[in-house]
Protein backbone atom coordinates (compact mmCIF):
# COMPACT_ATOMS: atom_id res chain seq x y z
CA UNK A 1 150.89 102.59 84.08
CA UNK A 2 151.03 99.62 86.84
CA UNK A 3 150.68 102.53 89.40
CA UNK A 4 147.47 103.83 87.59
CA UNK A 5 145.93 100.52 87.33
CA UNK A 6 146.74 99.96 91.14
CA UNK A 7 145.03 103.04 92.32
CA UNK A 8 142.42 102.32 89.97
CA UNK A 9 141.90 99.19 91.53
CA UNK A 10 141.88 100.42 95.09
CA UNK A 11 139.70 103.05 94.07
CA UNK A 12 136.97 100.34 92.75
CA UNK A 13 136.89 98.48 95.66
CA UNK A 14 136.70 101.28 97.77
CA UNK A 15 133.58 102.35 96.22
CA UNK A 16 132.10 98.61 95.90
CA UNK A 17 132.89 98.13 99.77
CA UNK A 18 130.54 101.32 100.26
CA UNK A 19 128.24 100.30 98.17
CA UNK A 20 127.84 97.39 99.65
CA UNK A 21 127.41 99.08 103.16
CA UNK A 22 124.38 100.75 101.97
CA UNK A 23 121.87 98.43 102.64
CA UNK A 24 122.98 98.41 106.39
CA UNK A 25 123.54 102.52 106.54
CA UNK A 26 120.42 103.13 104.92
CA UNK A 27 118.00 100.99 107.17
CA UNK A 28 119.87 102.04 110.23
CA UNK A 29 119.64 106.15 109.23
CA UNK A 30 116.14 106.15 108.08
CA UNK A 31 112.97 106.45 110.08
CA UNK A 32 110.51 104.77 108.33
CA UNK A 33 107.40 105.38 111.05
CA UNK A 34 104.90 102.71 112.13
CA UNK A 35 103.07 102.96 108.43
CA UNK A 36 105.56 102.07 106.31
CA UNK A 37 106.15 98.12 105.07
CA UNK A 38 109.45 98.57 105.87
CA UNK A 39 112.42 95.97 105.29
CA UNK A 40 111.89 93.05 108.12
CA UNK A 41 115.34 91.52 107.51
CA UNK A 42 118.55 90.95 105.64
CA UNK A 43 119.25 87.79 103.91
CA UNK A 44 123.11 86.88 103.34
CA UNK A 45 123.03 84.24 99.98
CA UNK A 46 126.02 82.47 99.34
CA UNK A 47 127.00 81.29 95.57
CA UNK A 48 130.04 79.51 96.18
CA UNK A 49 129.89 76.44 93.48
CA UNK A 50 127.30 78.18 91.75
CA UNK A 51 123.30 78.69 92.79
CA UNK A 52 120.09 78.10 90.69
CA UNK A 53 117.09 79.24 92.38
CA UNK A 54 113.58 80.43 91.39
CA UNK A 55 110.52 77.72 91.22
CA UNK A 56 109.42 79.18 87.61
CA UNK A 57 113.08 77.44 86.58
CA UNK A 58 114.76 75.32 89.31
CA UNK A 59 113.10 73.10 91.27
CA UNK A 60 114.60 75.11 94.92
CA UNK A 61 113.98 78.88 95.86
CA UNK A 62 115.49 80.84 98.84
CA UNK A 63 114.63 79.52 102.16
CA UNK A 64 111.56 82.00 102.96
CA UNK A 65 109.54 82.02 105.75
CA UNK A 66 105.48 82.09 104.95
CA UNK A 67 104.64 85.86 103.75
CA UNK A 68 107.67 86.63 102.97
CA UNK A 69 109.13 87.88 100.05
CA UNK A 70 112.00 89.61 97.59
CA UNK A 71 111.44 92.31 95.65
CA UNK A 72 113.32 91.78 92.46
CA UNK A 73 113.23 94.47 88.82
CA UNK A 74 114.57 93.45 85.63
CA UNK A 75 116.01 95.62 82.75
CA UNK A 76 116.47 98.72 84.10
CA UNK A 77 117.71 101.68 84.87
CA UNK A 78 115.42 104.02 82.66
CA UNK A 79 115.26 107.58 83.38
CA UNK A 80 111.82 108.79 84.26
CA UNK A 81 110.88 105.57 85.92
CA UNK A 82 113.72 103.67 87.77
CA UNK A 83 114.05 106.94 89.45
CA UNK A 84 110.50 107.57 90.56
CA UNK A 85 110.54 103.66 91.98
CA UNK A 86 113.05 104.56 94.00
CA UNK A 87 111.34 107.22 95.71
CA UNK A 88 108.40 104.80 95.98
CA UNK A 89 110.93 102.13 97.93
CA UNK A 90 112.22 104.88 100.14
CA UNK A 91 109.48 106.40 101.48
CA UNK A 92 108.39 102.46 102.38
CA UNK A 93 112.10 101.79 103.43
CA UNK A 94 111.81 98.57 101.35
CA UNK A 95 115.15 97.26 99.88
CA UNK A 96 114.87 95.36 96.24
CA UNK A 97 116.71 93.74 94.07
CA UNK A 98 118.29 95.29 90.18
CA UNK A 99 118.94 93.37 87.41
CA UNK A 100 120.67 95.76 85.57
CA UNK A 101 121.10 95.47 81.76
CA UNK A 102 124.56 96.92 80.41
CA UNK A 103 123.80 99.28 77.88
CA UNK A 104 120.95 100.64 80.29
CA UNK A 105 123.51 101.22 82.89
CA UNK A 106 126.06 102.63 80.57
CA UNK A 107 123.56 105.03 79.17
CA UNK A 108 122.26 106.16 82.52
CA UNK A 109 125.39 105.82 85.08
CA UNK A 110 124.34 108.31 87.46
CA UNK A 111 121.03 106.69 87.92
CA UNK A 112 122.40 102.79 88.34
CA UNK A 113 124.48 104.37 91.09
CA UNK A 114 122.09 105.77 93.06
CA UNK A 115 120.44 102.41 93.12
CA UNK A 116 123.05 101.04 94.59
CA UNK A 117 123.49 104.48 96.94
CA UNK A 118 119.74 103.96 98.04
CA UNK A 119 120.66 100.69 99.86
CA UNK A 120 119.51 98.19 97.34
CA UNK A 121 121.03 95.09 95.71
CA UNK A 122 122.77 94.82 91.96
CA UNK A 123 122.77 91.97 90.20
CA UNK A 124 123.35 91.73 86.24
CA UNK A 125 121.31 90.68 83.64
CA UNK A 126 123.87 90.83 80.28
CA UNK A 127 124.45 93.33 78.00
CA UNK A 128 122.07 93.65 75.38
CA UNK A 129 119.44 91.37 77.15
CA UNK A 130 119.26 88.52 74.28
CA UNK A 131 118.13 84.99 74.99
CA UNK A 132 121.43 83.58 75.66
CA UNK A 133 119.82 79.89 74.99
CA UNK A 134 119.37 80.87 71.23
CA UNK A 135 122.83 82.10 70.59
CA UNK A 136 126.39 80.56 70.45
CA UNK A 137 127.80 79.91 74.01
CA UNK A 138 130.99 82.03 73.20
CA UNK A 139 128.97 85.10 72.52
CA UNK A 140 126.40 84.59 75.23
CA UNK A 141 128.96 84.39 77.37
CA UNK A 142 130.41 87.53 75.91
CA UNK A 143 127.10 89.74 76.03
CA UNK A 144 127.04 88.09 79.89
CA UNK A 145 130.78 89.80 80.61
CA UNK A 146 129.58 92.71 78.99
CA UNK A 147 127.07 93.34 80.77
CA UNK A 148 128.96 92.88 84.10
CA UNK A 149 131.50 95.13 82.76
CA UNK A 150 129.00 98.01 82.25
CA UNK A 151 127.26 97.70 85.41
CA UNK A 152 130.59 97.59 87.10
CA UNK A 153 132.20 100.72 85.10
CA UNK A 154 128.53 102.74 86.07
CA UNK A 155 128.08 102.00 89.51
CA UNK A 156 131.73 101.10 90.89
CA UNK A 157 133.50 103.04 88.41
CA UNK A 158 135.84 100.03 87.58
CA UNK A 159 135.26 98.48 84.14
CA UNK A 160 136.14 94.49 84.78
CA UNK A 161 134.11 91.44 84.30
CA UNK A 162 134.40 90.36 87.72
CA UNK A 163 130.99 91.30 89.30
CA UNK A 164 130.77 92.61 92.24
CA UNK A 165 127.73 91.12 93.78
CA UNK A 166 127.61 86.92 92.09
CA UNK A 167 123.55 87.30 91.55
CA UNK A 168 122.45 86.91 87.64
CA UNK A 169 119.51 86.63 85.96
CA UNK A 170 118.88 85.50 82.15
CA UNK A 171 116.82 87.53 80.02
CA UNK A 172 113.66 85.34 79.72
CA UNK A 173 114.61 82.72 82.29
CA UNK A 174 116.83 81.19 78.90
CA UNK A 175 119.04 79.21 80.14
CA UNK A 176 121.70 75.96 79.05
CA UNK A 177 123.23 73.70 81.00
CA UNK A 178 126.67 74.40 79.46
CA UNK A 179 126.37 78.60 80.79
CA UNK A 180 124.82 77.62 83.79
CA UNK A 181 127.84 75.28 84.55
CA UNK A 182 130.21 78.42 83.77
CA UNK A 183 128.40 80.64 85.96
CA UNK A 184 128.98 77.97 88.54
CA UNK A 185 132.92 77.45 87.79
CA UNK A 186 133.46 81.65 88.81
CA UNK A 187 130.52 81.04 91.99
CA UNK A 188 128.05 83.41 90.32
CA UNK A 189 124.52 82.52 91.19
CA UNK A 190 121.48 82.40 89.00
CA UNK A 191 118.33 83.91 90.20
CA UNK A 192 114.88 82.53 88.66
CA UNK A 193 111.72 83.36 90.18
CA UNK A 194 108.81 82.28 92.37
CA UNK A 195 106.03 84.21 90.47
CA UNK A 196 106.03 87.10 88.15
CA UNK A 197 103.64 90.37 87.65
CA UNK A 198 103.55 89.35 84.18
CA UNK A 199 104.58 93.04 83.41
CA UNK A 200 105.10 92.51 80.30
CA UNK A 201 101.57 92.39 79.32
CA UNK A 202 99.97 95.98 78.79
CA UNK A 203 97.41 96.35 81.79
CA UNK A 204 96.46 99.30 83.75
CA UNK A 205 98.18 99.51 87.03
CA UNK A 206 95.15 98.11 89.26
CA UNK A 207 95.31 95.27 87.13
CA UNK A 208 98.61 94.59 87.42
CA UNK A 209 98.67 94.74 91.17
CA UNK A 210 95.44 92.46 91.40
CA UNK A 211 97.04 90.00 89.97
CA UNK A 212 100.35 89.63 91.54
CA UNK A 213 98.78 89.46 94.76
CA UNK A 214 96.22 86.96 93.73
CA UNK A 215 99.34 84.84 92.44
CA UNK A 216 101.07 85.60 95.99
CA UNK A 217 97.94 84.44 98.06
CA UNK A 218 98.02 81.56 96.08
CA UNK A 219 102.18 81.05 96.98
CA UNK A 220 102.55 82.57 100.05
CA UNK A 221 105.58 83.32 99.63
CA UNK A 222 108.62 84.02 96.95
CA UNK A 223 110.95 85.97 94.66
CA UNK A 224 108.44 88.24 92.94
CA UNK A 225 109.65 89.78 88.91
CA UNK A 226 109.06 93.07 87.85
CA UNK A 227 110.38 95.43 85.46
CA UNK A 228 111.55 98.62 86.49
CA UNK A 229 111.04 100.15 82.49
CA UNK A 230 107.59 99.93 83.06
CA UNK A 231 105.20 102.50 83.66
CA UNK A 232 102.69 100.38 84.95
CA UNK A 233 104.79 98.61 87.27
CA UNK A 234 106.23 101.61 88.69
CA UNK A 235 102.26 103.09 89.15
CA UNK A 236 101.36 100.43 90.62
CA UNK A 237 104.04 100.01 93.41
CA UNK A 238 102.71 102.08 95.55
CA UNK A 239 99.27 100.43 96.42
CA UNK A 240 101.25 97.00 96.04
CA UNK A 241 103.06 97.96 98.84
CA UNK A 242 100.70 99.35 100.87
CA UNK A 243 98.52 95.76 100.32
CA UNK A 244 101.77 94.08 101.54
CA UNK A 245 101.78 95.55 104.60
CA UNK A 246 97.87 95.25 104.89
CA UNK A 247 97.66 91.06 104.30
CA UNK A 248 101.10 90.72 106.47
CA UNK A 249 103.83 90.36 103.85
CA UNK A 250 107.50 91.17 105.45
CA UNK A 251 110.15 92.23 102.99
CA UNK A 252 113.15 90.12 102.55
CA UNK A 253 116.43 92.11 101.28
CA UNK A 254 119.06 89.57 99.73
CA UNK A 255 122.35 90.42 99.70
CA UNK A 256 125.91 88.81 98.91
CA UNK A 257 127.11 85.66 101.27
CA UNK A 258 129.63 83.74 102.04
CA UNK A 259 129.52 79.34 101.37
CA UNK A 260 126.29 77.85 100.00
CA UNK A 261 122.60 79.48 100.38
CA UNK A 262 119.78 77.36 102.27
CA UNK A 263 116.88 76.73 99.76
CA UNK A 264 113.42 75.30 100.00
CA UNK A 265 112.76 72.35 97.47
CA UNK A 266 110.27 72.35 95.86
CA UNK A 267 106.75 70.40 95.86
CA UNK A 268 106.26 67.03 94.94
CA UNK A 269 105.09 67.05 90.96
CA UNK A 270 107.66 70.21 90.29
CA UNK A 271 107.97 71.35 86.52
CA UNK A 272 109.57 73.99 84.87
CA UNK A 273 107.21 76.75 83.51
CA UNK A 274 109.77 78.97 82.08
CA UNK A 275 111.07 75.51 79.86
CA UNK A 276 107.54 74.83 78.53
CA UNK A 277 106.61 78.21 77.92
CA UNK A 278 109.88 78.72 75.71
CA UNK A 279 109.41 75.45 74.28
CA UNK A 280 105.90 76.53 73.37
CA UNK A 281 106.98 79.38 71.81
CA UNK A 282 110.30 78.36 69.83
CA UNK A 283 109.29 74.66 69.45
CA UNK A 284 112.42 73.70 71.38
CA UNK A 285 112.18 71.05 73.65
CA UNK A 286 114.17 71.81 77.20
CA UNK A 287 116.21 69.02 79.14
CA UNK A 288 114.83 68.48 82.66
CA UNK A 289 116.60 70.24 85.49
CA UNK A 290 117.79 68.31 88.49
């Protein structure tokens, strides 16, 4: 048995260590031709002692250059969509970022792995995607292992709790001080954002892509949400990208680093959106972050 679990090990991180040379294989083997946005560079983040970033949350995001950005989905993978995203991000030879949900993963394996196959970036977002802030801390931070468990068993093919790339994201932005101190204690990194699509709201695809790049104009800059599960979202990507490339916008791929990430502070009058909007709608008042 100690044998099995050896060479199952070995096995995992043989696989994760590919993986994780996608991004790098994938830009360097494909010909993306003068039309395409393309991917302008890799960004290593580190985690170590934990990471908050994302302006709708934390008062710091990534260290971005003006017109630059990261791609991010939530919630995914969902067969019929997550699939024909890809194919929008390859032809463009843009790299992005998955929040993967566990169940989603476990129920379409061969799908979360070619995300990770196509050169683009894992990260987990629980289980069952509840609002960890509303629940007991023991079983939010169950439905968090969970969910790294699932991911892991569907795209590594190792079932452990350990992930393999330290970027999370909670379901709704709902965080606590108490799980975002535990994320920190294992160096796993939680990942906000700059502005959303707002994706979530039924609206035809133009819509949709008006407004995201009316809120980018207005930013400059950022970790951009989406959802992968949504048909608009994924209709829309095409023309989104294509109006990246037109205004100037260079693609930003994160990936896994080593020691602490550089970050941008932010603004002078900062405030959290994501706290008053929950507060707003569940009447809960939100401590301050620092």
């Amino acid at each position: 048995m100690g044998e099995m679990r050896m060479l199952n090990a070995v096995r995992g991180a043989l696989i994760a260590a590919a993986v994780m040379l996608g991004p790098i294989r994938a830009m360097a083997g494909q010909d993306c031709g003068p039309d395409a946005l393309g991917t302008s560079r890799v960004l290593e983040v580190g985690t170590q002692g934990g990471l908050e970033v994302g302006l709708k949350s934390y008062p710091r995001s990534l260290a971005l250059a003006d017109h630059e950005v990261v791609l991010t989905f939530d919630d995914g993978p969902l067969p019929g969509l997550t699939g024909k995203l890809l194919d929008t991000l390859k032809a463009q030879c843009v790299r992005a970022t998955f929040f993967m949900v566990g169940r989603m993963a476990k129920a379409a394996p061969a799908l979360a792995k070619r995300v990770a196959e196509e050169g683009h970036t894992i990260g987990y977002h629980t289980y069952s995607h509840p609002l960890l802030g509303m629940i007991l801390e023991a079983r939010a931070r169950d439905d968090i292992d969970r969910g790294i468990r699932a991911v892991n068993e569907a795209v590594y093919g190792t079932s452990t709790a350990q992930p393999h790339t330290l970027f999370f994201r909670y379901p709704g932005f709902d965080d606590s001080p108490a799980l975002n101190a535990w994320l920190a204690s294992r160096n796993i990194g939680v990942f906000g954002t700059d502005l959303w699509a707002g994706d979530w709201w039924p609206m035809t695809p133009q819509a949709e892509a008006q407004m995201t790049l009316a809120r980018l104009e207005r930013e400059k800059r950022g970790i951009i949400l989406f959802h992968d599960i949504r048909a608009q979202t994924v209709s829309m990507m095409p023309e989104f990208l294509r109006e990246l490339k037109a205004r100037g916008y260079k693609v930003v791929h994160i990936v896994p680093g080593s020691g602490h990430a550089e970050t941008r502070a932010a603004g002078p009058g900062w405030s959290s959106e994501t706290a008053r909007v929950i507060a707003g709608i569940f009447g809960r008042n939100r401590a301050k972050r620092d």
